[in-house]
Protein backbone atom coordinates (compact mmCIF):
# COMPACT_ATOMS: atom_id res chain seq x y z
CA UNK A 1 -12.92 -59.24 -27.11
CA UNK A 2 -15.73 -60.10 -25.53
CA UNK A 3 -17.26 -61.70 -27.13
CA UNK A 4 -14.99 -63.37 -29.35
CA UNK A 5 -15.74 -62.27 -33.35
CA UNK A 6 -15.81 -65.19 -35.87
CA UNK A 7 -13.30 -64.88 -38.62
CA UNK A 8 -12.43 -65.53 -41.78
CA UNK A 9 -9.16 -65.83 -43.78
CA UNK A 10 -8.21 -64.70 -47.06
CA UNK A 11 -6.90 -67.86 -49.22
CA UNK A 12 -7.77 -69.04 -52.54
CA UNK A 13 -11.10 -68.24 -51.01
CA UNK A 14 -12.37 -67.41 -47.95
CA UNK A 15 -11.92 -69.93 -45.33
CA UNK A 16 -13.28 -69.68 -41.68
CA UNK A 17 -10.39 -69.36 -38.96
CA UNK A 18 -12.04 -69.56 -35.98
CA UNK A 19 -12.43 -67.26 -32.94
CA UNK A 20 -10.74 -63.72 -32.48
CA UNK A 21 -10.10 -62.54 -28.94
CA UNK A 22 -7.45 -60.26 -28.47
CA UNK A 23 -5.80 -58.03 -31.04
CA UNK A 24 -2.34 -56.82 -30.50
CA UNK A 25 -0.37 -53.77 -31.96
CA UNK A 26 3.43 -55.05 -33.34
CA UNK A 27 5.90 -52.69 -35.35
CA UNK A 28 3.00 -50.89 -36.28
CA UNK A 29 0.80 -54.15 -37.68
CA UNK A 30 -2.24 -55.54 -36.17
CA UNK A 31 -2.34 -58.70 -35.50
CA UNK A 32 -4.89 -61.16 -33.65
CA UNK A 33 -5.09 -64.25 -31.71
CA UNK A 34 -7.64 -66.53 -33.15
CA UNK A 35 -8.58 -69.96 -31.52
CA UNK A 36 -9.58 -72.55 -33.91
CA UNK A 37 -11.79 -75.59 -33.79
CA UNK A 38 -9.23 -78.02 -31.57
CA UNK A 39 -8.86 -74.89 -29.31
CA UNK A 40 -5.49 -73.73 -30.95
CA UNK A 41 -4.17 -70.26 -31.03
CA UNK A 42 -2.75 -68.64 -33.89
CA UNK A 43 -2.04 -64.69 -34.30
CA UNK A 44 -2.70 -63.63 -37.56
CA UNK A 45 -2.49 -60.00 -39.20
CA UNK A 46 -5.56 -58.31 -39.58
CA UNK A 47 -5.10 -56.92 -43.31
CA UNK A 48 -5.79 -61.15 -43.55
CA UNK A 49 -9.03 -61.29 -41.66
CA UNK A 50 -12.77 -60.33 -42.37
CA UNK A 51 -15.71 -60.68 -40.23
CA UNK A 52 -17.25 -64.20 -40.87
CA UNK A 53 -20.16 -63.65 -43.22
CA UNK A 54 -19.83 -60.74 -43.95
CA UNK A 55 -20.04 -60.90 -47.74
């Protein structure tokens, strides 16, 4: 994605993530790479993510 969304996670709470960049379709899920703070990738499924501030 260009360019790259902020995110947040579902927890407890909502929790910022980081970045999203890329989304990929797997076994019929989607899931996206998101690059924290240190610059580390994670994929994550999107049922997990909202846009950052969006509520």
């Amino acid at each position: 994605m260009d360019p790259p969304v902020a995110v947040e996670r579902a927890d407890a709470a909502w929790v910022p993530v980081g970045f999203v960049d890329a989304w990929v379709l797997e076994r019929g899920v989607w899931v996206a790479r998101v690059k924290d703070r240190a610059s580390r990738y994670s994929w994550i499924p999107g049922t997990e993510l909202r846009r950052a501030g969006q509520f």
